[in-house]
Protein backbone atom coordinates (compact mmCIF):
# COMPACT_ATOMS: atom_id res chain seq x y z
CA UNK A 1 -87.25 -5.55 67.85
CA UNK A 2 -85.35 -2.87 70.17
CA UNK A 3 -83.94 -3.72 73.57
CA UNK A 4 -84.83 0.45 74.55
CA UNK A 5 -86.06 0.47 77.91
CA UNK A 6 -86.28 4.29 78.04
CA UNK A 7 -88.57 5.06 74.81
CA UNK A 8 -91.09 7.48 76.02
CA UNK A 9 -89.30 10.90 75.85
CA UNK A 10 -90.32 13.54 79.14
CA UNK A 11 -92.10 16.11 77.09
CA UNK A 12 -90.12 19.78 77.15
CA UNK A 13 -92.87 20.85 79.01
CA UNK A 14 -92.66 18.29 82.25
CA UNK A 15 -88.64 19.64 82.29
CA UNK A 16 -89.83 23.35 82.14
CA UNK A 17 -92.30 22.94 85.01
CA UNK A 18 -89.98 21.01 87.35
CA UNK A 19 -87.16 22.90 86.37
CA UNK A 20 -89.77 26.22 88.07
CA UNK A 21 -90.55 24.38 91.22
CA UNK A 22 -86.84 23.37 91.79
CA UNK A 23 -86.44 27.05 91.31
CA UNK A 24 -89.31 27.68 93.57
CA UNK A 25 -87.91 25.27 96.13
CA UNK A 26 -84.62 27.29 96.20
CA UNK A 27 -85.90 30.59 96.51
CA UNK A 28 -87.71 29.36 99.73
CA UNK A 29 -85.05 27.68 101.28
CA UNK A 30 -81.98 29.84 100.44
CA UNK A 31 -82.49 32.26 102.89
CA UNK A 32 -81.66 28.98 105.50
CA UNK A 33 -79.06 27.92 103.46
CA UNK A 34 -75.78 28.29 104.07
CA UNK A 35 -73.19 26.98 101.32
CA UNK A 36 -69.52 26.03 102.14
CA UNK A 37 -66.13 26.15 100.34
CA UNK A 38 -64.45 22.95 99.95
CA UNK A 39 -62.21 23.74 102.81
CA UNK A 40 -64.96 23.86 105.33
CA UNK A 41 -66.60 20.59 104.01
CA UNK A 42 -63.25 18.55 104.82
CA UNK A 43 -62.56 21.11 107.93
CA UNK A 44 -65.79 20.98 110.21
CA UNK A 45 -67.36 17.60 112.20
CA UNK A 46 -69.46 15.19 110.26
CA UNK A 47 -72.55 13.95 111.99
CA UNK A 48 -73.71 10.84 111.28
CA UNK A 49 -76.79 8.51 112.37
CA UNK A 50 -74.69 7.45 116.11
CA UNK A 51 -73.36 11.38 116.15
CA UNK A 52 -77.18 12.38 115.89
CA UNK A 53 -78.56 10.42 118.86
CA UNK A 54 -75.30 11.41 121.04
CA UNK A 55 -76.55 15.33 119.97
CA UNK A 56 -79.93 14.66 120.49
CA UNK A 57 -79.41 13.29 124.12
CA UNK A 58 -76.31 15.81 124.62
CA UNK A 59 -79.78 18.88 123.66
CA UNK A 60 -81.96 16.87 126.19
CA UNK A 61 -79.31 16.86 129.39
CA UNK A 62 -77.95 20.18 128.72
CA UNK A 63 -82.04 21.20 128.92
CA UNK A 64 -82.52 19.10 132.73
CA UNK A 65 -78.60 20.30 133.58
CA UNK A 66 -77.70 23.51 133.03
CA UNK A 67 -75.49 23.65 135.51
CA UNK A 68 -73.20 21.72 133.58
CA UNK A 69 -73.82 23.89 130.44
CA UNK A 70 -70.27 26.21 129.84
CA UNK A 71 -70.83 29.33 129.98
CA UNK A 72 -70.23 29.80 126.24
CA UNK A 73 -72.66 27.46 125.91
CA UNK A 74 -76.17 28.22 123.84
CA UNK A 75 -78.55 25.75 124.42
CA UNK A 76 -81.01 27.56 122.04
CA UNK A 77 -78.77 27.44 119.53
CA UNK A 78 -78.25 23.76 119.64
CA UNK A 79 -81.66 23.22 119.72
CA UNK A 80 -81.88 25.45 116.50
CA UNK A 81 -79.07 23.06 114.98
CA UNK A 82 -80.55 19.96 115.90
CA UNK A 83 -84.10 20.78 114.49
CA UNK A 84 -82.08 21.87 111.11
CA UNK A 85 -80.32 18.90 110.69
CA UNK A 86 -82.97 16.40 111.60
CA UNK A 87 -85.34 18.30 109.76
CA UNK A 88 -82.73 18.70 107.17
CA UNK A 89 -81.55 15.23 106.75
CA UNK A 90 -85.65 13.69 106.17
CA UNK A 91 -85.30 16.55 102.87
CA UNK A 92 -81.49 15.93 101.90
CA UNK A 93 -82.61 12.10 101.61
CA UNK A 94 -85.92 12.64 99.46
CA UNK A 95 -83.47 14.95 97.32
CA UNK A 96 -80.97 12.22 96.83
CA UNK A 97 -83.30 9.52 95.91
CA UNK A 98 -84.52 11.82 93.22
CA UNK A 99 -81.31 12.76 91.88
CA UNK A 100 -80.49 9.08 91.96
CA UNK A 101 -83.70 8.59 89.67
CA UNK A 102 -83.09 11.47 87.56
CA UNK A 103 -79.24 10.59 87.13
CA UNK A 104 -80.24 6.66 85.93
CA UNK A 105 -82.79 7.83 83.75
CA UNK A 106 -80.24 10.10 82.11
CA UNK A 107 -77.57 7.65 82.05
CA UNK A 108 -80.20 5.01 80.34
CA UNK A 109 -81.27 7.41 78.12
CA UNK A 110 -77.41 8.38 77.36
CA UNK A 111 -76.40 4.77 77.22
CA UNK A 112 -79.36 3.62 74.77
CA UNK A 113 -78.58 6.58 72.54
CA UNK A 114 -75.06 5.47 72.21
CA UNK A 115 -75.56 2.03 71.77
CA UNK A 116 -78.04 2.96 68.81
CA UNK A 117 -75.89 5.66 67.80
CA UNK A 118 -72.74 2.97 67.57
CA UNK A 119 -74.46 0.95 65.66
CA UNK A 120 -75.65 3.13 62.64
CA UNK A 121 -71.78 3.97 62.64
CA UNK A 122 -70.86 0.44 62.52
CA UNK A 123 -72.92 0.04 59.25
CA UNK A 124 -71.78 3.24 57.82
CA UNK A 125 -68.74 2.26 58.97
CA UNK A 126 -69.21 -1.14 56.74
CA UNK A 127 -70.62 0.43 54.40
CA UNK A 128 -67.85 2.74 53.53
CA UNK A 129 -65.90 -0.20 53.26
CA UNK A 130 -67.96 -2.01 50.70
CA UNK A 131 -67.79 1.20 48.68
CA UNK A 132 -71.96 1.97 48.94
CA UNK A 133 -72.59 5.39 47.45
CA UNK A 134 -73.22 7.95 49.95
CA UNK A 135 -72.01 6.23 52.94
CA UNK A 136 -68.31 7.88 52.76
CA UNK A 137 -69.61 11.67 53.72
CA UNK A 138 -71.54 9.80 56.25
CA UNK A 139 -68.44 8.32 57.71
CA UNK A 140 -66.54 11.17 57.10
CA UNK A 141 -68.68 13.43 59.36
CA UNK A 142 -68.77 10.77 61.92
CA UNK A 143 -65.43 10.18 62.17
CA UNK A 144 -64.86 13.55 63.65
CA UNK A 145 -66.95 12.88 66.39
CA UNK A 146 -66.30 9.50 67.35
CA UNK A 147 -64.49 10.02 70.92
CA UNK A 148 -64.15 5.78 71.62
CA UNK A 149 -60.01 5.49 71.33
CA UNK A 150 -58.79 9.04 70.33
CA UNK A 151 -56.53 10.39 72.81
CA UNK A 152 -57.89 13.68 74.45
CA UNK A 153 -56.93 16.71 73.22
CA UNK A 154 -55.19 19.15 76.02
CA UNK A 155 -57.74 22.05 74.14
CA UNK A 156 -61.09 22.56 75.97
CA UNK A 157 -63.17 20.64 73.85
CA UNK A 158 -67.43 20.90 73.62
């Protein structure tokens, strides 16, 4: 009996269908979207959970106390910017949670796969050894695929 948790496969289908609405979801948002180079992602502030509520009340006093807003100052467009990243955050963290989900049940399906895979080598592997016809070839072709141990190769391998 198999330990393989993951043993119903998603049909092509299911993949096709979410791989539309994913697209779907894209086109809608991307005009909203606004993607940045590496160097902004390390340059620009990080707001976090206490940074949010210090915005949030920051929106609220500027809004009662505009006479302390500079004159640079857009209170529209912090409103705008605090909407976006409350609203924002709520969608970031139902995308995460499934892209969590989908990255286990890859890495399940991956790891079973090997595991199974590892072990039909081991018993060509022993096979070989015990000089079973047909099992050499097998080995053979295996062999130049088995990646546990070998040293990378400085080529771009596939």
């Amino acid at each position: 009996m198999s330990n393989n948790i993951h043993n119903s496969s998603i049909p092509k289908e299911i993949i096709k269908d979410v791989m539309g609405k994913i697209d779907e979801v894209e086109r809608i948002l991307s005009p909203y979207l606004y993607p940045l180079t590496t160097e902004d992602r390390h340059r620009i502030l990080k707001m976090g959970d206490k940074s949010l509520a210090f915005v949030e009340k920051t929106g609220e006093l500027a809004a009662s106390n505009p006479q302390f807003c500079p004159a640079y100052f857009n209170l529209d467009d912090l409103n705008v910017d605090i909407a976006d990243a409350v609203g924002l955050r709520a969608l970031n963290n139902r995308l995460e949670q499934l892209s969590r989900e989908v990255d286990d049940t890859m890495m399940l399906a991956g790891s079973e796969a090997f595991t199974q895979s590892l072990s039909f080598y081991n018993t060509v592997k022993q096979a070989a050894r015990d000089n079973i016809p047909g099992a050499q070839p097998l080995l053979d072709e295996l062999k130049k695929r088995f990646i546990i141990g070998r040293p990378k190769s400085s080529k771009n391998e596939k």
